[in-house]
Protein backbone atom coordinates (compact mmCIF):
# COMPACT_ATOMS: atom_id res chain seq x y z
CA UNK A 1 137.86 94.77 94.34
CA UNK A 2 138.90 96.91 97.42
CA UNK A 3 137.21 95.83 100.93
CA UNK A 4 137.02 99.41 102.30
CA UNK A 5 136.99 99.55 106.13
CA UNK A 6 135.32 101.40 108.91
CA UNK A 7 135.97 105.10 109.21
CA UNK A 8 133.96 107.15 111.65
CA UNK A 9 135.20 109.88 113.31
CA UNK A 10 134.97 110.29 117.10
CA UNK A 11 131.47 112.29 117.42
CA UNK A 12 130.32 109.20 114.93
CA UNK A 13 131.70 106.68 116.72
CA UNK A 14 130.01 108.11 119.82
CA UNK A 15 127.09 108.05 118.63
CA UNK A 16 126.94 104.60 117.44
CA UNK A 17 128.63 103.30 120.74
CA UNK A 18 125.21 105.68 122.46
CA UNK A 19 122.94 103.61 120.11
CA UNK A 20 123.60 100.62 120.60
CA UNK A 21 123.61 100.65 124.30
CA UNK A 22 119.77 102.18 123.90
CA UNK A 23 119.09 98.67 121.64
CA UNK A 24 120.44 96.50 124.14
CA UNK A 25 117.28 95.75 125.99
CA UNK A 26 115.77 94.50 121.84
CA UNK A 27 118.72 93.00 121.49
CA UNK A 28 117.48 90.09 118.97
CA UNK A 29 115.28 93.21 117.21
CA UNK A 30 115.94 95.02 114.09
CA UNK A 31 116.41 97.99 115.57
CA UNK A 32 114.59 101.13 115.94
CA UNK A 33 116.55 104.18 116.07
CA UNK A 34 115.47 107.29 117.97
CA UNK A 35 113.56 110.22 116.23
CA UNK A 36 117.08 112.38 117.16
CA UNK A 37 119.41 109.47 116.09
CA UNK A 38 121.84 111.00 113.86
CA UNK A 39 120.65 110.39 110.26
CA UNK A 40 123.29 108.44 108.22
CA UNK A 41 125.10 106.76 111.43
CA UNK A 42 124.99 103.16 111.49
CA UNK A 43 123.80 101.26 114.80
CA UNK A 44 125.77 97.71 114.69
CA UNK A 45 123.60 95.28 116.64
CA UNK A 46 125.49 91.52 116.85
CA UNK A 47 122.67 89.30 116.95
CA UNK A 48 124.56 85.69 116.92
CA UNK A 49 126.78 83.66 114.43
CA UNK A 50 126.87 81.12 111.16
CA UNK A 51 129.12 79.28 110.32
CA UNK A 52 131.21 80.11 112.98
CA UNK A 53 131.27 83.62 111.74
CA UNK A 54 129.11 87.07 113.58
CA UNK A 55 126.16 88.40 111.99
CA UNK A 56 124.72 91.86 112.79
CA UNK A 57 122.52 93.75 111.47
CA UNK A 58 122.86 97.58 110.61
CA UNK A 59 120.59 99.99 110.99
CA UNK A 60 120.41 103.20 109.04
CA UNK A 61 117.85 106.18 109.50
CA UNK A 62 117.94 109.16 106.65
CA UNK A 63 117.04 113.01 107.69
CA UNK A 64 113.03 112.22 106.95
CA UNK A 65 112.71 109.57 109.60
CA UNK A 66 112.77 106.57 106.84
CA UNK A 67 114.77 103.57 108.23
CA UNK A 68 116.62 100.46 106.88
CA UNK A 69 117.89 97.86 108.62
CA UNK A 70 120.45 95.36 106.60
CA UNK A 71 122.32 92.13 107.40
CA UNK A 72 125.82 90.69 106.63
CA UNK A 73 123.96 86.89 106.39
CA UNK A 74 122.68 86.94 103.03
CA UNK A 75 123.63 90.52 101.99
CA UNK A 76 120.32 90.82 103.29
CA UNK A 77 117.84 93.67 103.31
CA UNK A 78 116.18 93.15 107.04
CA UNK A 79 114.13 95.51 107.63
CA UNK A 80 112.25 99.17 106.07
CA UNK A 81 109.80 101.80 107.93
CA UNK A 82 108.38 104.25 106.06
CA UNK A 83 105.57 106.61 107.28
CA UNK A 84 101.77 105.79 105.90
CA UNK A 85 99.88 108.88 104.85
CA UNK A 86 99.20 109.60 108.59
CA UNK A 87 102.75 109.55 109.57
CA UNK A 88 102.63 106.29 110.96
CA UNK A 89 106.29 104.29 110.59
CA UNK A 90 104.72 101.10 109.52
CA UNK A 91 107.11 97.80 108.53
CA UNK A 92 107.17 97.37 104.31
CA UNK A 93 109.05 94.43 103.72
CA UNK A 94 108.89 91.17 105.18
CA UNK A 95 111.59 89.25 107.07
CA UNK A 96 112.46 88.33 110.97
CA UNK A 97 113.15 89.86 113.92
CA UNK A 98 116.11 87.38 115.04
CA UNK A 99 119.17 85.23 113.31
CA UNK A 100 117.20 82.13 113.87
CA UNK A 101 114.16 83.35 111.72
CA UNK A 102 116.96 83.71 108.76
CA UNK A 103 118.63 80.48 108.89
CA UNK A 104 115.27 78.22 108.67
CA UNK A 105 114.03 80.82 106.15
CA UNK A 106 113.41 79.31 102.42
CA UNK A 107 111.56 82.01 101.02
CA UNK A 108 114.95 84.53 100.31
CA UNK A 109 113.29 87.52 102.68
CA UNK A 110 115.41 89.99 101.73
CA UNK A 111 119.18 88.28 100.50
CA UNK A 112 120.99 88.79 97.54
CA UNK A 113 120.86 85.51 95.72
CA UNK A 114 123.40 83.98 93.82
CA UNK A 115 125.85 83.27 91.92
CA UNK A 116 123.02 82.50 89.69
CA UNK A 117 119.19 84.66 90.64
CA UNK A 118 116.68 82.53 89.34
CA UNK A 119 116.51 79.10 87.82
CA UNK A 120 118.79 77.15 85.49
CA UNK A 121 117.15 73.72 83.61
CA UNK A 122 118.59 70.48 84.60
CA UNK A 123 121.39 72.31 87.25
CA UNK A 124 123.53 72.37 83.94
CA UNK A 125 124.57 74.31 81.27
CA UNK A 126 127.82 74.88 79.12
CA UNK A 127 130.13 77.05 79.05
CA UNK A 128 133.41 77.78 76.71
CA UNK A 129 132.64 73.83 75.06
CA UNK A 130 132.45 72.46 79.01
CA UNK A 131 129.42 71.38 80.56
CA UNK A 132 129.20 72.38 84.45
CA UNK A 133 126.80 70.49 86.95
CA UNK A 134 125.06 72.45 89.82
CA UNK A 135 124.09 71.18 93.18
CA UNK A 136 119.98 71.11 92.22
CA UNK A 137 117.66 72.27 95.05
CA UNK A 138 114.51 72.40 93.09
CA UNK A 139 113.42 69.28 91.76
CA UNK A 140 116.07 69.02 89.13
CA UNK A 141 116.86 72.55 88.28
CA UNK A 142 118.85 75.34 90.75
CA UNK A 143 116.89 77.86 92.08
CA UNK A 144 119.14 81.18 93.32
CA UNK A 145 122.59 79.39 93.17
CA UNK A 146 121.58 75.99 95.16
CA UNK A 147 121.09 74.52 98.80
CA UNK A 148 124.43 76.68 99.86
CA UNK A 149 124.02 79.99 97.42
CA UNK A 150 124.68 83.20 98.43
CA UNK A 151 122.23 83.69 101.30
CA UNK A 152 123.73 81.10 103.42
CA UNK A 153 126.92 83.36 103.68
CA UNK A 154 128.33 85.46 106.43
CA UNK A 155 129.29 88.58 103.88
CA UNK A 156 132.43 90.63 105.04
CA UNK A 157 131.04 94.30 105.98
CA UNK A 158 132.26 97.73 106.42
CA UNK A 159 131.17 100.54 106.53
CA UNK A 160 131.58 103.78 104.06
CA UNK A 161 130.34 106.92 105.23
CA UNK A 162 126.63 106.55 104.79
CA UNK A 163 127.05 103.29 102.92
CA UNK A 164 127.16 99.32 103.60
CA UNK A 165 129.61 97.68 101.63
CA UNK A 166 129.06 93.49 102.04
CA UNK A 167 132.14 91.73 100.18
CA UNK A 168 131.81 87.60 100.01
CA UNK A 169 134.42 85.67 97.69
CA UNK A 170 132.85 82.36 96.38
CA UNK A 171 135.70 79.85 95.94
CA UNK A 172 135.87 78.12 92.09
CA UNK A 173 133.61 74.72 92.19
CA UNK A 174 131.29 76.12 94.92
CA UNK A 175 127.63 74.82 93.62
CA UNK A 176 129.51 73.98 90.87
CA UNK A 177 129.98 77.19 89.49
CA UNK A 178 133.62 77.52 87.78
CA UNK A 179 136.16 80.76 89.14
CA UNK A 180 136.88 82.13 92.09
CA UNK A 181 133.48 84.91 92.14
CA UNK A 182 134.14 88.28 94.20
CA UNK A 183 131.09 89.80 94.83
CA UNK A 184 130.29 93.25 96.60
CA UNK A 185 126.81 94.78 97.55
CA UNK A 186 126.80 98.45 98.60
CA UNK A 187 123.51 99.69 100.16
CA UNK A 188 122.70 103.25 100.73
CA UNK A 189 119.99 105.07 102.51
CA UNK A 190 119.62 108.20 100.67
CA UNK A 191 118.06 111.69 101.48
CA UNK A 192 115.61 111.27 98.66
CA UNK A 193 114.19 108.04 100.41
CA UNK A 194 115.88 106.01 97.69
CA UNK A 195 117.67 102.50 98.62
CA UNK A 196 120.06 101.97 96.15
CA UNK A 197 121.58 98.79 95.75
CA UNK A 198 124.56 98.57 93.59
CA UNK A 199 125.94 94.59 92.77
CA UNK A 200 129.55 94.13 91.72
CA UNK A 201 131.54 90.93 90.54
CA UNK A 202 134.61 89.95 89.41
CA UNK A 203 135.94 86.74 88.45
CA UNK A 204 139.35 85.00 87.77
CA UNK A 205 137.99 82.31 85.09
CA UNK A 206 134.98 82.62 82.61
CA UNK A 207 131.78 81.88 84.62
CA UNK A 208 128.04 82.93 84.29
CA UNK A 209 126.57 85.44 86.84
CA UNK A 210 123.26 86.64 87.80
CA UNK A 211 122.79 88.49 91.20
CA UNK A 212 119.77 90.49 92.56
CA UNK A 213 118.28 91.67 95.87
CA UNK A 214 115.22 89.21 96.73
CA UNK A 215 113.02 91.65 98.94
CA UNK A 216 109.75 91.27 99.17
CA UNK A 217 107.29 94.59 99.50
CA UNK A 218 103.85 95.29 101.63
CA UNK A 219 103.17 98.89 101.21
CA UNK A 220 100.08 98.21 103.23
CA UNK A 221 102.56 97.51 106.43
CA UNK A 222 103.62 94.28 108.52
CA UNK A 223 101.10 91.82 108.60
CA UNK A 224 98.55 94.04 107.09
CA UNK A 225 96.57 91.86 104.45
CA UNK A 226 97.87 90.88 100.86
CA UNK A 227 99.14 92.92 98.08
CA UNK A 228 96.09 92.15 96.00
CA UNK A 229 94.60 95.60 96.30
CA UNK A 230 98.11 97.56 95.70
CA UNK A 231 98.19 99.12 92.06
CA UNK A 232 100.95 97.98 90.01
CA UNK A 233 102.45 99.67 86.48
CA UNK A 234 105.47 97.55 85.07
CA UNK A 235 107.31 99.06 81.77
CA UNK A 236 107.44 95.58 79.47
CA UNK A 237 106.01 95.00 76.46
CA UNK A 238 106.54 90.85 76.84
CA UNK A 239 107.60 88.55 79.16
CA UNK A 240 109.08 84.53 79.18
CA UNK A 241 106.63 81.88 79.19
CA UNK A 242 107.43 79.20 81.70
CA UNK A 243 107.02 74.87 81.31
CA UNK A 244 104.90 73.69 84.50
CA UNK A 245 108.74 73.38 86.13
CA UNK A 246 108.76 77.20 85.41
CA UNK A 247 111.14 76.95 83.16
CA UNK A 248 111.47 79.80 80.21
CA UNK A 249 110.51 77.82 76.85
CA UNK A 250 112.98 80.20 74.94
CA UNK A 251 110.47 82.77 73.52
CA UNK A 252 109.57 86.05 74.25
CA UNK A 253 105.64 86.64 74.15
CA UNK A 254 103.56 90.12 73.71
CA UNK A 255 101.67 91.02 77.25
CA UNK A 256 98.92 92.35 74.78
CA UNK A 257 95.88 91.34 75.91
CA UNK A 258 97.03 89.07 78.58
CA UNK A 259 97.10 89.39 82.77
CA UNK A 260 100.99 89.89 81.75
CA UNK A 261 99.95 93.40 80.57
CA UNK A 262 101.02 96.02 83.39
CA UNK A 263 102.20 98.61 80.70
CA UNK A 264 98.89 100.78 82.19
CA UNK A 265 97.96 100.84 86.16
CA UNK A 266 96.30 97.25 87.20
CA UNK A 267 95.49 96.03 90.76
CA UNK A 268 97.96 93.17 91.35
CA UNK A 269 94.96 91.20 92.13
CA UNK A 270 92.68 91.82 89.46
CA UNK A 271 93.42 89.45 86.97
CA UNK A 272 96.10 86.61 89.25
CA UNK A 273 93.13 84.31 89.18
CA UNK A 274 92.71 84.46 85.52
CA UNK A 275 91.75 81.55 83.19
CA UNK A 276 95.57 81.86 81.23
CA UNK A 277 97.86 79.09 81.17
CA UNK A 278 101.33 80.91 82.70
CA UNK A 279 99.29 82.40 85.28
CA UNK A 280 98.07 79.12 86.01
CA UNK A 281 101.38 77.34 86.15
CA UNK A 282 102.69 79.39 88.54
CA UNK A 283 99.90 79.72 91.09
CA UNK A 284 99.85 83.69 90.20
CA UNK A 285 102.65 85.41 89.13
CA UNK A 286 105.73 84.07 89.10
CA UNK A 287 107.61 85.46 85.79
CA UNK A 288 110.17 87.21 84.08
CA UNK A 289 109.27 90.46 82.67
CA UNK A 290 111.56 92.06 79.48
CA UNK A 291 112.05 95.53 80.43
CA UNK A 292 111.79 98.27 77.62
CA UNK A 293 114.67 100.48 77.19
CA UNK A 294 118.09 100.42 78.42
CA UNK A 295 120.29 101.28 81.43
CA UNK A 296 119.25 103.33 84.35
CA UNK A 297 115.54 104.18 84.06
CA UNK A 298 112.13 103.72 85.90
CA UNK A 299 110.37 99.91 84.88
CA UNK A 300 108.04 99.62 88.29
CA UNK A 301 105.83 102.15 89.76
CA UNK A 302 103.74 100.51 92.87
CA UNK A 303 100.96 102.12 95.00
CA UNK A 304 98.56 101.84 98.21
CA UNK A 305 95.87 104.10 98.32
CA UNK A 306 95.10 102.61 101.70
CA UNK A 307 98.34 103.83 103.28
CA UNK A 308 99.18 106.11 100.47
CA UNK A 309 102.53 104.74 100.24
CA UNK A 310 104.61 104.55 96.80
CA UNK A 311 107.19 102.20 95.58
CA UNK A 312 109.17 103.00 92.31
CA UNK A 313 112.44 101.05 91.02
CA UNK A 314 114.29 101.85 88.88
CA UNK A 315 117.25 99.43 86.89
CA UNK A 316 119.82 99.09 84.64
CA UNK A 317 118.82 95.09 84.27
CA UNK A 318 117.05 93.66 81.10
CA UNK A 319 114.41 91.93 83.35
CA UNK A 320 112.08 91.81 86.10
CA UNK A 321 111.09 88.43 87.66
CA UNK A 322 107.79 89.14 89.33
CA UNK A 323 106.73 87.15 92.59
CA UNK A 324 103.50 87.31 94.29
CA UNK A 325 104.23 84.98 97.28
CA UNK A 326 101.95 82.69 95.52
CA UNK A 327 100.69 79.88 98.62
CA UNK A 328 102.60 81.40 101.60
CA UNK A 329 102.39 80.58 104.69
CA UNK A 330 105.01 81.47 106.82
CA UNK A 331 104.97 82.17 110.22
CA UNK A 332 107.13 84.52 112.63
CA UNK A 333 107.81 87.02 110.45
CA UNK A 334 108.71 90.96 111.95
CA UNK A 335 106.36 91.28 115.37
CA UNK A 336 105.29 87.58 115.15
CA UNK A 337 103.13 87.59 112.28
CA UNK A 338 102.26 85.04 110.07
CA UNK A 339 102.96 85.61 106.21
CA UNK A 340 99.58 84.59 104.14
CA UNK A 341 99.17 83.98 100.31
CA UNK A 342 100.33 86.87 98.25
CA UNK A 343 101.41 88.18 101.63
CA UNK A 344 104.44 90.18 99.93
CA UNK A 345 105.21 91.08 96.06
CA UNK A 346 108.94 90.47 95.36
CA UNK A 347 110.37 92.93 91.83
CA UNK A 348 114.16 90.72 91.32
CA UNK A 349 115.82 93.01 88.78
CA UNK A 350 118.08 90.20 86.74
CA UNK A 351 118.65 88.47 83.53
CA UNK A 352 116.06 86.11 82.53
CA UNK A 353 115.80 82.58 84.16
CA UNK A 354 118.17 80.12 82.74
CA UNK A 355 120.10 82.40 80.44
CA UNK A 356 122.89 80.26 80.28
CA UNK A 357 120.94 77.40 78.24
CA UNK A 358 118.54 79.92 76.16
CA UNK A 359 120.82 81.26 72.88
CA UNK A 360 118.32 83.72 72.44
CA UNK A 361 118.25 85.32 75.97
CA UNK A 362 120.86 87.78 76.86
CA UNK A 363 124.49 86.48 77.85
CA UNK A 364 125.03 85.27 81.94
CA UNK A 365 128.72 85.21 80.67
CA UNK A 366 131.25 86.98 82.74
CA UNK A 367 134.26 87.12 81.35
CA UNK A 368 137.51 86.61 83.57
CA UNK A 369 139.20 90.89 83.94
CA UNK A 370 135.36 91.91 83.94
CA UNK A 371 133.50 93.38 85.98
CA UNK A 372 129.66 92.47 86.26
CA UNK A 373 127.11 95.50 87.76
CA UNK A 374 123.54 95.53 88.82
CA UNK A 375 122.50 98.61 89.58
CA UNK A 376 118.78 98.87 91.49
CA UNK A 377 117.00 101.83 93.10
CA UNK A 378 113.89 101.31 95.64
CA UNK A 379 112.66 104.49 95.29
CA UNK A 380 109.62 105.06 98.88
CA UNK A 381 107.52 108.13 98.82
CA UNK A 382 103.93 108.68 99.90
CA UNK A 383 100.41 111.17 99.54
């Protein structure tokens, strides 16, 4: 895949050069860009390194005062401000203000995770009559491609116009994954208040992949409360079933009648204490959704009447894993604030967990010449 490089012209490049020095006194700060900052110009802020490598983080504003702020550690959505219904530009998604917050995180604030989103049974599977073993970091299964997956890594970046392009080539063997995986993550701030996040890989040998963006929402703003309260309409008529390891058991079961059921508007709180047995395996909801329909279209519509802020997404993925930061407790997060139980709601557009040992799931299989896609839109309005 081509690693495109930075092209600004000189009134662009001025800019950015006057940005930055305006974010040098919140130098360890996502950054907030002036109300006249020039929409579509990315500020660079260098905020330290990894693995001996520098991380920044880039900061993006569009023409209706919406901002993102994105990292090359992680291929990592940082930060987003979005007015309330008063006009106040409120934090939406939790993270950290500073490198350090990122590299003692374990809760995958914001990164693309990979090569493999989700869990796979046993850190095993096979693959063309050869079994593969994975470095485990969950008990005995892989969650999101191990201890060293792809949030760990320093991404190559460049910039494309009004787009982020993050490039990171995983060597054959790493986590035990077979090929040599290029991967690419474009990011793009639109005009319509739409972050859309296209995935890309390509691989020299026949491997499995599953990558998705790991962001986790608060429409009510940072440190606000929970997400019990927000309103929540998902477009799946089933979803996987999990062991008490949260494992899929292989079938595919009808949301009908069940807290699974989101196919009408619920509060995401109104039934996460039910008396059902996947809710209470995973502490609240912590599951794969099977999306109706096919390619691009619109699966999760989320609300705040409170703020009277709006979250749709739309996918071209077969599934949804659902998180409801189920027990969190995690301090430090953007202005110092501590992250509570059900503090965020993550929406990981994927495959199902553990494709590669479920025949009846869809294929993880990516073929060596192919070219794997994810294609995910966070689409932010408000009343």
């Amino acid at each position: 895949m081509k690693v495109l490089h930075l092209t600004l012209g000189v009134m662009a490049a001025m800019l950015l050069v006057a940005s930055l020095a305006s974010l040098a006194a919140a130098a360890s700060k996502p950054a907030s860009l002036a109300p006249d900052a020039n929409p579509g110009v990315f500020a660079k802020e260098l905020v330290g390194t990894a693995n001996g490598k520098e991380v920044s983080f880039y900061t993006v504003k569009n023409k209706n005062g919406v901002q993102a702020t994105f990292s090359n550690l992680g291929a990592t959505i940082v930060s987003v401000k979005t007015p309330d219904k008063d006009g106040k530009l409120e934090e939406i998604v939790l993270g950290y203000d500073t490198l350090d917050g990122y590299l003692g995180d374990g809760s995958f604030f914001g990164n693309v995770v990979g090569r493999y989103a989700n869990r796979i049974a046993g850190s095993k599977f096979t693959l063309n009559g050869k079994e593969y073993k994975l470095a485990a970091n969950e008990g005995e299964n892989q969650l999101h491609g191990g201890p060293e997956g792809f949030k760990t890594k320093v991404w190559g970046a460049a910039i494309d116009g009004s787009t982020l392009v993050l490039t990171y080539l995983s060597p054959n063997g790493e986590m035990g994954y077979p090929g040599n995986l290029t991967a690419e993550v474009r990011y793009t701030l639109t005009d319509n208040n739409e972050i859309d996040v296209q995935i890309s890989a390509a691989t020299d040998e026949d491997t499995v992949v599953n990558l998705t963006n790991h962001s986790y929402w608060n429409l009510n703003g940072n440190g606000e409360g929970s997400v019990l309260d927000h309103s929540l309409v998902i477009d799946a008529d089933s979803f996987t079933p999990t062991n008490d390891k949260l494992i899929p058991t292989g079938e595919f079961a009808d949301v009908t009648g069940t807290p699974f059921d989101f196919r009408t508007a619920h509060k995401i709180g109104e039934r996460i204490a039910a008396d059902h047995e996947a809710i209470k395996i995973g502490g609240g909801y912590d599951h794969n959704f099977m999306l109706n329909g096919k390619g691009m279209r619109k699966v999760v519509d989320l609300s705040d009447s409170a703020s009277g802020r709006r979250l749709e997404i739309m996918t071209d993925q077969p599934g949804m894993q659902m998180y409801t930061a189920n027990g969190m407790n995690v301090p430090g997060g953007h202005g110092g604030v501590t992250y509570g139980d059900h503090g965020g709601v993550a929406f990981e557009a994927q495959l199902p967990p553990d494709c590669p040992n479920q025949p009846n799931f869809p294929s993880a299989t990516l073929k060596a010449g192919e070219v794997y896609k994810n294609h995910t839109i966070f689409k932010l309005s408000g009343e």
